[in-house]
Protein backbone atom coordinates (compact mmCIF):
# COMPACT_ATOMS: atom_id res chain seq x y z
CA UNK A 1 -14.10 -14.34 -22.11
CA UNK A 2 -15.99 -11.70 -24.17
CA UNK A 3 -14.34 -8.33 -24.32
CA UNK A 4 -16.21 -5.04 -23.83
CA UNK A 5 -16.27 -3.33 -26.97
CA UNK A 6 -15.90 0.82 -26.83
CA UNK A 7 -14.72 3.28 -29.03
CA UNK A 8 -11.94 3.95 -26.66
CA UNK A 9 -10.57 0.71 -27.19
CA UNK A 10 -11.19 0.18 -30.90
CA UNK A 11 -9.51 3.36 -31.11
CA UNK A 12 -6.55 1.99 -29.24
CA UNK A 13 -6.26 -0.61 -31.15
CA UNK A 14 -6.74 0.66 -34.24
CA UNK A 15 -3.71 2.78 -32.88
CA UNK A 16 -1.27 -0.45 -33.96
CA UNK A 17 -2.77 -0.26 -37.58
CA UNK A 18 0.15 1.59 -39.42
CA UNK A 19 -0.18 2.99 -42.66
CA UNK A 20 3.13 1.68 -44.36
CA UNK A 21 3.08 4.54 -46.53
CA UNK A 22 3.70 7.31 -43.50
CA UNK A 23 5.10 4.88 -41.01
CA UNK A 24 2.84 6.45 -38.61
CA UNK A 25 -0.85 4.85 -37.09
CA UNK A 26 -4.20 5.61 -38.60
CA UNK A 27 -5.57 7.29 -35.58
CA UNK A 28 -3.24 9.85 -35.34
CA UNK A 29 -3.16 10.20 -39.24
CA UNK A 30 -6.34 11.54 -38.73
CA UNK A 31 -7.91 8.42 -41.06
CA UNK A 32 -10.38 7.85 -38.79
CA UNK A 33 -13.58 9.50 -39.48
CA UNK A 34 -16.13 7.57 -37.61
CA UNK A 35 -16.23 4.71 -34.70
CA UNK A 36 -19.71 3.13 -34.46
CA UNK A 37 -20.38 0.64 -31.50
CA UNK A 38 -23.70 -0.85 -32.36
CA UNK A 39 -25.84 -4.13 -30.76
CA UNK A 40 -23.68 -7.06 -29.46
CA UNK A 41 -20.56 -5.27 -30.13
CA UNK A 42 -20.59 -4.64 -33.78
CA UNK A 43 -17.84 -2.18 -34.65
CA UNK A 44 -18.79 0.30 -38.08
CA UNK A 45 -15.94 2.29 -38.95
CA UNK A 46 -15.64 5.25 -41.58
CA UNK A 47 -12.26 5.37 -42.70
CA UNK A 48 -10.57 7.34 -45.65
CA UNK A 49 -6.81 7.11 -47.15
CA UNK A 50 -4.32 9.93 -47.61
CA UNK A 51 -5.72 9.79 -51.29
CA UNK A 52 -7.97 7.88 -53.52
CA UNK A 53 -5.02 6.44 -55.52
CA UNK A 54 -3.53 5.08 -52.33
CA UNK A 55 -2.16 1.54 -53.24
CA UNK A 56 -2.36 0.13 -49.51
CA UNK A 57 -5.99 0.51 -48.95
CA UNK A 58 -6.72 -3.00 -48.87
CA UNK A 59 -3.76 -3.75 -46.76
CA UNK A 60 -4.96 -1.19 -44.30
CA UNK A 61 -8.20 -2.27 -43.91
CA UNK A 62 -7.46 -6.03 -43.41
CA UNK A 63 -5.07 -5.03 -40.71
CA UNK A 64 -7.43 -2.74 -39.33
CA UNK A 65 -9.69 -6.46 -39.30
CA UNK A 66 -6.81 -8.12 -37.96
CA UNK A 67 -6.62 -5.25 -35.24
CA UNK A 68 -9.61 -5.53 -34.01
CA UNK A 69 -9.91 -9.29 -34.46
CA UNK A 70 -6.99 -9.71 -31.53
CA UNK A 71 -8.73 -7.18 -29.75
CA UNK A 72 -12.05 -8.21 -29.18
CA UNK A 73 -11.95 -11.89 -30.80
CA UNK A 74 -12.74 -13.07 -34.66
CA UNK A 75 -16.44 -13.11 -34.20
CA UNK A 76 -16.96 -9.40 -33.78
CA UNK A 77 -18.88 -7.98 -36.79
CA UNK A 78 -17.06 -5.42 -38.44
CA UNK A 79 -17.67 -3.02 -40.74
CA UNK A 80 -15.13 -0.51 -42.85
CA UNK A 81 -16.18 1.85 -44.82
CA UNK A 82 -13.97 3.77 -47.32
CA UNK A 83 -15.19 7.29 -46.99
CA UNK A 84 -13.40 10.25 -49.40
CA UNK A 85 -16.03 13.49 -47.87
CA UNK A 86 -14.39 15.39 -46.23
CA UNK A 87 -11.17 14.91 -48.16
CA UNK A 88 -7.98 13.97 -45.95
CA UNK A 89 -5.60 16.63 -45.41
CA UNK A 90 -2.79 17.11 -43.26
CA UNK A 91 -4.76 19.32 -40.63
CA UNK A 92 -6.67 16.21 -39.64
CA UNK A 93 -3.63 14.78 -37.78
CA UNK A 94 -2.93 14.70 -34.76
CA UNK A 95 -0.43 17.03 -32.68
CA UNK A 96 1.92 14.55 -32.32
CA UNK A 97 1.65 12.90 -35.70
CA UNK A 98 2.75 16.81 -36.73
CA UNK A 99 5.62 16.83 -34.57
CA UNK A 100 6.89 13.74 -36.03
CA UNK A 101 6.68 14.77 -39.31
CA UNK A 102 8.23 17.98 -38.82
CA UNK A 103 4.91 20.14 -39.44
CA UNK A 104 4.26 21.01 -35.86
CA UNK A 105 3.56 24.97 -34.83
CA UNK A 106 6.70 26.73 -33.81
């Protein structure tokens, strides 16, 4: 059975992709720049680290294959893309990725 492929669910699962780093998801470290959906299901994804000497980057993006792999099956094309413009900071998380870490508005 072929899976619909969306960005709300790539985003979902891309939502069990944790950087091991932050012990929090890449979603709502705000590493996720861009979800593509293009012909036949083809997922193209823009994705940039916490900073370029990040040691985990290749980790992250193989789980991030593995992710998406159990989500929508082995044969779906993807694509990652490493992107470092705009640079990450911490504004680009999300609400609740602030909370955790303490940095929420008071």
């Amino acid at each position: 059975m072929t899976m619909t492929v969306d960005e709300d669910r790539v985003r979902d699962a891309l939502r069990r992709v944790t950087d091991p780093e932050a012990g929090m998801n890449i979603v709502d470290l705000g590493l996720v720049y861009g979800i593509e959906i293009g012909e036949g299901g083809a997922v193209r994804l823009e994705l940039t680290m916490t900073s370029a000497a990040c040691p985990m980057a290749d980790m992250i993006v193989g789980d991030v294959r593995n992710a998406l792999a159990g989500e929508f099956g082995a044969a779906t094309p993807v694509e990652v893309e490493i992107v470092w413009d705009p640079p990450w900071t911490p504004e680009r998380m999300s609400d609740f990725a602030r909370e955790h870490f303490g940095w929420a508005p008071r």
